[in-house]
N, C-alpha and C. Protein backbone atom coordinates (compact mmCIF):
# COMPACT_ATOMS: atom_id res chain seq x y z
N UNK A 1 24.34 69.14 -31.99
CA UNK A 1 23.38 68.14 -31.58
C UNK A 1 22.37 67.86 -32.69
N UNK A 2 21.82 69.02 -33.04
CA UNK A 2 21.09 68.62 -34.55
C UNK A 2 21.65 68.26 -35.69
N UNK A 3 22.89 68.34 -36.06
CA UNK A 3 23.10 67.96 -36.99
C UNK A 3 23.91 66.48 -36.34
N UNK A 4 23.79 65.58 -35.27
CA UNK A 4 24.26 64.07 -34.91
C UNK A 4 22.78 63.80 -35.21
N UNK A 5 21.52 64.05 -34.80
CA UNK A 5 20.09 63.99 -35.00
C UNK A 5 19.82 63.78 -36.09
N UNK A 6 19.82 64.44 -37.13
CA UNK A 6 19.77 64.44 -38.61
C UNK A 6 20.97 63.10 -39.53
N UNK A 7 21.77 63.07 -38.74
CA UNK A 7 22.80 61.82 -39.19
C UNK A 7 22.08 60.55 -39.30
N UNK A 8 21.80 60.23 -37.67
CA UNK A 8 21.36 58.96 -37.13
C UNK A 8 20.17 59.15 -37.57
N UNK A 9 19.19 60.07 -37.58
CA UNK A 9 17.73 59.94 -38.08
C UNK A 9 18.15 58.96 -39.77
N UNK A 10 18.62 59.73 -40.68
CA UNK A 10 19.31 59.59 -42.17
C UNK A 10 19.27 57.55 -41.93
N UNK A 11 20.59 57.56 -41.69
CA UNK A 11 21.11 56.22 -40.72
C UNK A 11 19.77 55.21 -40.61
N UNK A 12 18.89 55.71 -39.93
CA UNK A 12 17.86 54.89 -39.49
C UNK A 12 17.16 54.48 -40.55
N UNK A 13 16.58 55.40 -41.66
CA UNK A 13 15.91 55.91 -42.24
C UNK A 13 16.42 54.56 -43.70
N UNK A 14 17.73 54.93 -43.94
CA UNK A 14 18.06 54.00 -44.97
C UNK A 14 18.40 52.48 -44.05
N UNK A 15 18.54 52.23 -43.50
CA UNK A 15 19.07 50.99 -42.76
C UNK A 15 17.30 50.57 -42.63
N UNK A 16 16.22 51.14 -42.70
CA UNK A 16 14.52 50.41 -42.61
C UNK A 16 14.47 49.96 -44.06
N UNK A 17 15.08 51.26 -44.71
CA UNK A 17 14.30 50.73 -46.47
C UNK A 17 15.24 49.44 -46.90
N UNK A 18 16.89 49.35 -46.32
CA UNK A 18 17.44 48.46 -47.25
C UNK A 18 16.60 46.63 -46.36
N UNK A 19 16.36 46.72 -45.43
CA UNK A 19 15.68 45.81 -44.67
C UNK A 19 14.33 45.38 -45.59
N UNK A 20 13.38 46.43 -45.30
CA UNK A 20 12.19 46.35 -46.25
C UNK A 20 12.70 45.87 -47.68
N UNK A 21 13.59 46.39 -48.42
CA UNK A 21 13.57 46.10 -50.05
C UNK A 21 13.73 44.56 -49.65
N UNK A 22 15.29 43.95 -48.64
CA UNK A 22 15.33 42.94 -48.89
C UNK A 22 14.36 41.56 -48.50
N UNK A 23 13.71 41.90 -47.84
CA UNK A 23 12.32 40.61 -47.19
C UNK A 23 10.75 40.92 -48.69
N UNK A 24 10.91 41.84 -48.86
CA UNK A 24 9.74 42.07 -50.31
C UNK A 24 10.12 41.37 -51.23
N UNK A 25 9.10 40.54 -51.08
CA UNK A 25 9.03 39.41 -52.48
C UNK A 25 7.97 40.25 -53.75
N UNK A 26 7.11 40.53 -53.53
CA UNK A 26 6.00 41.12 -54.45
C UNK A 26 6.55 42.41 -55.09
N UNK A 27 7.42 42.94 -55.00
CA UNK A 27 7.63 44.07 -55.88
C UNK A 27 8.46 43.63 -56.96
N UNK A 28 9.08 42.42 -56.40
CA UNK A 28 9.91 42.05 -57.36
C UNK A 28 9.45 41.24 -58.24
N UNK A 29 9.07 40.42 -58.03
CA UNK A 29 8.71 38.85 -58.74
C UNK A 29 7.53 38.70 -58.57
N UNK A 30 6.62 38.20 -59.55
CA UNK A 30 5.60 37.91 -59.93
C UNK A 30 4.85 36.27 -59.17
N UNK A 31 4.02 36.82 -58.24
CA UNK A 31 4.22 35.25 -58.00
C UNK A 31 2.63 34.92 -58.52
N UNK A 32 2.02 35.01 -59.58
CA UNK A 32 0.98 34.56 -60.38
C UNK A 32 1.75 33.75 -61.63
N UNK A 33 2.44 34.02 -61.95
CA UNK A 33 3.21 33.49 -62.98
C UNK A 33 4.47 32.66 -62.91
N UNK A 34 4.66 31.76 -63.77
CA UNK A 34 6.09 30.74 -63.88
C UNK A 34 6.51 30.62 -64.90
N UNK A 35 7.82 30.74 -64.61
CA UNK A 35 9.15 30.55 -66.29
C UNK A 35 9.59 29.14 -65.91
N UNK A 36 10.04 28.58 -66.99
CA UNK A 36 11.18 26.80 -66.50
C UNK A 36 11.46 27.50 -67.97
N UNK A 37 12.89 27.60 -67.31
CA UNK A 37 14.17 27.47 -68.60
C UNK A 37 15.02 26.52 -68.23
N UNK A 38 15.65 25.97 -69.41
CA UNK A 38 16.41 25.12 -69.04
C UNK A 38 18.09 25.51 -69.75
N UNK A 39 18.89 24.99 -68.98
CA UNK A 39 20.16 25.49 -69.28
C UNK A 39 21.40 24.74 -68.01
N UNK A 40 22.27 25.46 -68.23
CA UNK A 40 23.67 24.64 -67.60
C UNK A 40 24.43 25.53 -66.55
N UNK A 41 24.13 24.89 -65.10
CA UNK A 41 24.41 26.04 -64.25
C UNK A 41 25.92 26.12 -64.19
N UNK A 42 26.19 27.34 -64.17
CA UNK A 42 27.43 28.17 -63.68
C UNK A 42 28.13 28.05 -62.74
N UNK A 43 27.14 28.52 -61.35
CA UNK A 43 27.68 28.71 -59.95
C UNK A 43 26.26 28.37 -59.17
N UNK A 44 26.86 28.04 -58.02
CA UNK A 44 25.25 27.89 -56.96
C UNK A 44 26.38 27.94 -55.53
N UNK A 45 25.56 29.59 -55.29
CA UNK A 45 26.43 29.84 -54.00
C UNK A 45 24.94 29.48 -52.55
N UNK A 46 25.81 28.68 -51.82
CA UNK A 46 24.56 28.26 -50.75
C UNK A 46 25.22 28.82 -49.89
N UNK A 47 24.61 30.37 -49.55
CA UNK A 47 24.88 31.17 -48.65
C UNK A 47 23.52 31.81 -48.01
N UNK A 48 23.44 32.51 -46.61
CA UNK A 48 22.50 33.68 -46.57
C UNK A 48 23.00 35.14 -46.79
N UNK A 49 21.60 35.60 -47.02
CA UNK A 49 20.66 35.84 -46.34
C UNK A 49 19.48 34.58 -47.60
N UNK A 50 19.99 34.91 -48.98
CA UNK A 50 19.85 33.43 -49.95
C UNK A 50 20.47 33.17 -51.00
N UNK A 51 20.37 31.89 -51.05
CA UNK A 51 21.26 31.03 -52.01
C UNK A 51 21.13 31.57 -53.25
N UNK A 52 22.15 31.90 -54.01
CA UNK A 52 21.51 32.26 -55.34
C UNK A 52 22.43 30.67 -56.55
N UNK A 53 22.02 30.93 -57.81
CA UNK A 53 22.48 30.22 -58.97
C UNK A 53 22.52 30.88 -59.89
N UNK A 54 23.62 30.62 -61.25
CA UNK A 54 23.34 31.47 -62.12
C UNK A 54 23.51 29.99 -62.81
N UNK A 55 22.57 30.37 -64.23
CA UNK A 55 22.83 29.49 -64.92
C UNK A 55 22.38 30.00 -66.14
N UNK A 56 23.34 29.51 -67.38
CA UNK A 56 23.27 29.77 -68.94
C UNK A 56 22.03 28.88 -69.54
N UNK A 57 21.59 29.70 -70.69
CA UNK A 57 19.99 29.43 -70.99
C UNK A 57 20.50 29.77 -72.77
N UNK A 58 20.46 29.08 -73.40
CA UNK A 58 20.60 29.23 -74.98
C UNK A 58 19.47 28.99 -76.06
N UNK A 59 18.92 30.24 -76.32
CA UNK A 59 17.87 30.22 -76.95
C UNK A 59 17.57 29.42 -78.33
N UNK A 60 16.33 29.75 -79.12
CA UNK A 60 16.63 28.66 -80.55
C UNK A 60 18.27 29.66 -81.37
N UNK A 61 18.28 30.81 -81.25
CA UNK A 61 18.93 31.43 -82.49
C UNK A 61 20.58 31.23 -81.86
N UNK A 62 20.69 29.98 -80.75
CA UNK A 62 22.21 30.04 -80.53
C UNK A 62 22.58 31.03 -78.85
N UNK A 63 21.99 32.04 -79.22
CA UNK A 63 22.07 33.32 -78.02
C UNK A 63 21.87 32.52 -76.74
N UNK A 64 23.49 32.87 -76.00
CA UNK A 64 22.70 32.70 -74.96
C UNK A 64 22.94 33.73 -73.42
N UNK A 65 22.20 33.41 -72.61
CA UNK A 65 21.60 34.51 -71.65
C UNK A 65 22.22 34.31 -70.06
N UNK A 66 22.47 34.50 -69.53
CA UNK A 66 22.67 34.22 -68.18
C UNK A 66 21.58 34.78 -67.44
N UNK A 67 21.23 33.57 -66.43
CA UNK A 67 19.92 33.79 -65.27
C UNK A 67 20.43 34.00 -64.38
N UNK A 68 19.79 34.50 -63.67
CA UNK A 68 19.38 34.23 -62.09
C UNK A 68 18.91 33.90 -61.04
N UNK A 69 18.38 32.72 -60.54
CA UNK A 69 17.58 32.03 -59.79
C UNK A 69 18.30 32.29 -58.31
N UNK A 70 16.88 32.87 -57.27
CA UNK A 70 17.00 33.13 -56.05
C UNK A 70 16.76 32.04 -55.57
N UNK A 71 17.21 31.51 -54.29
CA UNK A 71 16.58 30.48 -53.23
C UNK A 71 16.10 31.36 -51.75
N UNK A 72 15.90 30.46 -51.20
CA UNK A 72 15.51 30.61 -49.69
C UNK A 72 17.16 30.99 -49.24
N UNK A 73 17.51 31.08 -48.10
CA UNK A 73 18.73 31.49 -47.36
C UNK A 73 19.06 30.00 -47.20
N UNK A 74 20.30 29.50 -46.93
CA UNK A 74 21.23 28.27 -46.73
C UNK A 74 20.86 27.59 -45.26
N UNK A 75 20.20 28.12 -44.43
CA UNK A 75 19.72 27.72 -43.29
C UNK A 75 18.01 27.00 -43.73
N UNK A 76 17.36 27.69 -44.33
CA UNK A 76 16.37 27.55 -44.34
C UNK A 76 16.36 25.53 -45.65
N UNK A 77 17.40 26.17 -46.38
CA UNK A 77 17.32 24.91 -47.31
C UNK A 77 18.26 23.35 -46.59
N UNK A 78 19.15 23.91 -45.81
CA UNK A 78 19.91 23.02 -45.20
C UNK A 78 19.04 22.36 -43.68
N UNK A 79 17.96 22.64 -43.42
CA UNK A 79 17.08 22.02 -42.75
C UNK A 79 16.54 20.70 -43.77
N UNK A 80 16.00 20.84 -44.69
CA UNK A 80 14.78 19.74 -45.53
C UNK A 80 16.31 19.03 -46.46
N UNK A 81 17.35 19.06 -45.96
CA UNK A 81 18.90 18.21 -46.31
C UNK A 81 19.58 18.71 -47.23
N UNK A 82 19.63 20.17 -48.32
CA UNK A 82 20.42 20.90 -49.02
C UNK A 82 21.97 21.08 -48.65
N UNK A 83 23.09 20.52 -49.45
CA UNK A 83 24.01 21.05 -49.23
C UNK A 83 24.80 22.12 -49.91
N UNK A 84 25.73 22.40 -50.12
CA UNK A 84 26.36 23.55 -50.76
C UNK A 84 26.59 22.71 -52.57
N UNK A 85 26.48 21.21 -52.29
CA UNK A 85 27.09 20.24 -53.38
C UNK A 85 25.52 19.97 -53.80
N UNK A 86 24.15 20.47 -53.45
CA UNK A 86 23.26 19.94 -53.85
C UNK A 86 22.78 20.30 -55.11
N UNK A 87 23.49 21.13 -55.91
CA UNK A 87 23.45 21.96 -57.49
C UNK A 87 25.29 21.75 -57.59
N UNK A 88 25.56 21.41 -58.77
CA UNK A 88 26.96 21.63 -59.24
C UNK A 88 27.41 21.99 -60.38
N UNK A 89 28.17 23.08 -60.20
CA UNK A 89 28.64 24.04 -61.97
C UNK A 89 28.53 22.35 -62.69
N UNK A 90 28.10 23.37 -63.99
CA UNK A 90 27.92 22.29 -65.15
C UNK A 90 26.91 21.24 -65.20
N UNK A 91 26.35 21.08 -64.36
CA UNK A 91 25.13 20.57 -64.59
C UNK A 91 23.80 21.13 -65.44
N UNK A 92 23.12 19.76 -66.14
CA UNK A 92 22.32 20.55 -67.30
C UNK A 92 20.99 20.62 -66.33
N UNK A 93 20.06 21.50 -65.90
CA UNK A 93 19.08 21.20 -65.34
C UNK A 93 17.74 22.40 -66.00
N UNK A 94 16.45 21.89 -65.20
CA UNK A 94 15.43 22.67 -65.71
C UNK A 94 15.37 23.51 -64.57
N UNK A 95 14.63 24.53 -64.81
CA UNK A 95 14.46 24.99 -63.77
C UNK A 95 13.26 26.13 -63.34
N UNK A 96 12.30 25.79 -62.96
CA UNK A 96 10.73 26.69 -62.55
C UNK A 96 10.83 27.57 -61.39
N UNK A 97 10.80 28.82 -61.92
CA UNK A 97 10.11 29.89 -61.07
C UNK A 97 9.66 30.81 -61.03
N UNK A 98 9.38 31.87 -60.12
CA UNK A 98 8.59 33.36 -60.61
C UNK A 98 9.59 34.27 -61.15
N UNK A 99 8.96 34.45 -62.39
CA UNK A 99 9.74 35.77 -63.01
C UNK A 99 9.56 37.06 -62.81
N UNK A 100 10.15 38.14 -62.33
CA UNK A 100 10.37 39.22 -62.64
C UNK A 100 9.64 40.04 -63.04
N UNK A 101 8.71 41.66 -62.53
CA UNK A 101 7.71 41.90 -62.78
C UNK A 101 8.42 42.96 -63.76
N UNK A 102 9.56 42.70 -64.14
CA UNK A 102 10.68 43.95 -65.00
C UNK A 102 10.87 42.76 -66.67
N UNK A 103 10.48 41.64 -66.30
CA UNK A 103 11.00 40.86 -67.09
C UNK A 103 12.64 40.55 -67.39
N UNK A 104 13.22 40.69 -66.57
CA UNK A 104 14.39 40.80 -66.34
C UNK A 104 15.05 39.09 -66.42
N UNK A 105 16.10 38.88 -66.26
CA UNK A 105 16.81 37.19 -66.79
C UNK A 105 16.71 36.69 -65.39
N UNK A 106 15.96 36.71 -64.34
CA UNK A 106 15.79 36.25 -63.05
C UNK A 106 14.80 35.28 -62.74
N UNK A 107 14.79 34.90 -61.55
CA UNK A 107 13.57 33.50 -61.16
C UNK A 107 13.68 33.58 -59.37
N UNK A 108 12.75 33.73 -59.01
CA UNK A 108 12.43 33.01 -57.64
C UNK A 108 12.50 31.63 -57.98
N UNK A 109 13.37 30.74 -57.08
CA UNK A 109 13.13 29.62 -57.40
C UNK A 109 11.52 28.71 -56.72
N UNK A 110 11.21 27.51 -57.78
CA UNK A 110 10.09 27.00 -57.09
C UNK A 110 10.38 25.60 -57.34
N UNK A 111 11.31 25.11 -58.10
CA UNK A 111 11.56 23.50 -58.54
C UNK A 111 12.63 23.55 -59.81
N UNK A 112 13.39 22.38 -59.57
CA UNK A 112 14.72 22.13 -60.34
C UNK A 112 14.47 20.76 -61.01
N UNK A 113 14.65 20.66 -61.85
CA UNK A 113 14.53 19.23 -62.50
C UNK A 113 16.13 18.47 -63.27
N UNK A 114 16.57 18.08 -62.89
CA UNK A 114 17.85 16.78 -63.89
C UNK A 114 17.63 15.91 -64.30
N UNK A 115 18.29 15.81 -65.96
CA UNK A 115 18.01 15.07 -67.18
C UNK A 115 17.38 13.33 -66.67
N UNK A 116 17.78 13.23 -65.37
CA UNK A 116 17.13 11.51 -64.39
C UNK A 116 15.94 11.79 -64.02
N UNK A 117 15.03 13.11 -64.10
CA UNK A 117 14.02 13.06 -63.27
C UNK A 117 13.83 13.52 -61.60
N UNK A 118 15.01 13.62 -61.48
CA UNK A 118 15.23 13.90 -60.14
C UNK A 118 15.15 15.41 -59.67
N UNK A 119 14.49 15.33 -58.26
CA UNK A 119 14.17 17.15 -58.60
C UNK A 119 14.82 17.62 -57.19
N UNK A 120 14.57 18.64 -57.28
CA UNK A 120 14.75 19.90 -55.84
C UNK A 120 13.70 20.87 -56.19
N UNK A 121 13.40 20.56 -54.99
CA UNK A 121 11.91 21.73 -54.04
C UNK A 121 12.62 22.70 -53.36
N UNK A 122 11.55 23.57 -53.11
CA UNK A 122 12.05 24.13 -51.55
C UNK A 122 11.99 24.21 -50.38
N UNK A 123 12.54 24.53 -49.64
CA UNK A 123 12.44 23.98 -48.64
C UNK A 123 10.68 23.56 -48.10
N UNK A 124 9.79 24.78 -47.67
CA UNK A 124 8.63 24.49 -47.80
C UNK A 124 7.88 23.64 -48.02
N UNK A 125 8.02 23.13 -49.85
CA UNK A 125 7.28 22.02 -50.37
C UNK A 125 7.97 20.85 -49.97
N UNK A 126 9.47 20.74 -49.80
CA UNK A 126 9.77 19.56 -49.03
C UNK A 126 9.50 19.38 -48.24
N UNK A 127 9.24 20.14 -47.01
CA UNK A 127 8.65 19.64 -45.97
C UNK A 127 7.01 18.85 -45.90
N UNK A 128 6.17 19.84 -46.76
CA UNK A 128 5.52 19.56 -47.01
C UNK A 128 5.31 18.00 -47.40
N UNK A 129 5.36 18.01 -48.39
CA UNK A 129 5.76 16.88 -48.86
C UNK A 129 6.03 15.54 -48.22
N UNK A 130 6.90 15.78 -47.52
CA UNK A 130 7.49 14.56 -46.29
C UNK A 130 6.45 14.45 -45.49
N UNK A 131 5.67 15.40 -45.04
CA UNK A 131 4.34 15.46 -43.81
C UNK A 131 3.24 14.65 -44.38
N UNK A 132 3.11 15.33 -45.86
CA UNK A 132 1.98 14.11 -46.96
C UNK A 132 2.45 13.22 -46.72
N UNK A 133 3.72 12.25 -47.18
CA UNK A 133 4.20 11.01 -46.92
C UNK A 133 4.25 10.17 -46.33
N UNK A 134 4.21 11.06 -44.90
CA UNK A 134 3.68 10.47 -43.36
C UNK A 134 2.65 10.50 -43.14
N UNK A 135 1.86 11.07 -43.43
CA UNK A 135 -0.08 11.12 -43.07
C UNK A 135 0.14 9.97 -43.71
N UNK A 136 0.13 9.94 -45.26
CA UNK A 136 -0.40 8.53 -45.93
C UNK A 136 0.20 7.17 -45.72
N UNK A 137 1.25 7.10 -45.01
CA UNK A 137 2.01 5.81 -44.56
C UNK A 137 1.24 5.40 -43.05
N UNK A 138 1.18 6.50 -42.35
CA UNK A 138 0.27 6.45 -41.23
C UNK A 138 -0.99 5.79 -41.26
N UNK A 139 -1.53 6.12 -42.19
CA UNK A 139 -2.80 6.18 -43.04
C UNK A 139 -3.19 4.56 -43.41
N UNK A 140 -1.96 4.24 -44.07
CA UNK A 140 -1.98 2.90 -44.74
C UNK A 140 -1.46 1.57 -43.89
N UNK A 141 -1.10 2.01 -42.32
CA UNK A 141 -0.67 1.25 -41.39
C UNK A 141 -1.94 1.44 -40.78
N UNK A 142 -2.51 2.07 -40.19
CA UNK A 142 -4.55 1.85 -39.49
C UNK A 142 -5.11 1.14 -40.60
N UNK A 143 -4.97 1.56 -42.10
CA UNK A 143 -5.92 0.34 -42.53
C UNK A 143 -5.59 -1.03 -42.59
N UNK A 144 -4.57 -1.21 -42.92
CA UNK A 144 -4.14 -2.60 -42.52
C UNK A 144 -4.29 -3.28 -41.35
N UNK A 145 -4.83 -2.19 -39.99
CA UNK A 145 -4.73 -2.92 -38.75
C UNK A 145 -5.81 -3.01 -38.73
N UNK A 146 -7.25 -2.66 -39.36
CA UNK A 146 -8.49 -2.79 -39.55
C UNK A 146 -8.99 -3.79 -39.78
């Protein structure tokens, strides 16, 4: 009986920390600070628990590096209209986010930019965003009725 006790205690014990490591943003990534590298993505898997991307980054001396940029989970981005096709290997893009308190080749993502100007947020600031859009259209339909 004590030693099924000592199992499932064990059990419990690692099944809290791998939970905890994975929802902790602050141990990992720096969120006072921002990197934008720019480079040519690889892969962009739009999955949960989150989306990740890797993408090649070639420094001045030629070298180049492979990243890692985290997203939100595929639910959370496929609300504000993300699809699995909304990043595609080989595309050249920029890309801003929190780096790594290891300094490591990684990024929380915070914004994507392509060579048109055209960007991706996250989910969050898109929403955001759209809510600004509507206050001020709202906004600009009362004054006109004034």
């Amino acid at each position: 009986m004590t030693r099924n006790y000592l199992l499932a205690l064990a059990v419990a014990v690692l099944a809290v920390r791998s939970v905890s490591a994975h929802h902790a943003f602050s141990p990992v990534y720096d969120d006072k600070r921002t990197v934008t590298i720019d480079g040519v993505v690889t892969e962009f898997r739009f999955v949960n628990p989150h989306s990740m991307m890797t993408i090649e980054v070639r420094d001045e001396s030629g070298a180049v590096t492979r990243w890692v940029v985290e997203f939100a989970g595929r639910l959370n981005l496929s609300e504000v209209g993300w699809t699995a096709d909304s990043i595609r290997a080989g595309e050249k893009v920029s890309v801003t986010g929190n780096p790594t308190w290891e300094k490591m080749p990684r990024l929380f993502f915070k914004r994507l930019v392509r060579p048109d100007g055209s960007e991706l947020l996250p989910g969050a600031a898109q929403r955001d965003s759209a809510l600004e859009a509507e206050r001020r259209q709202r906004a600009q339909e009362r004054d006109r009725r004034k």
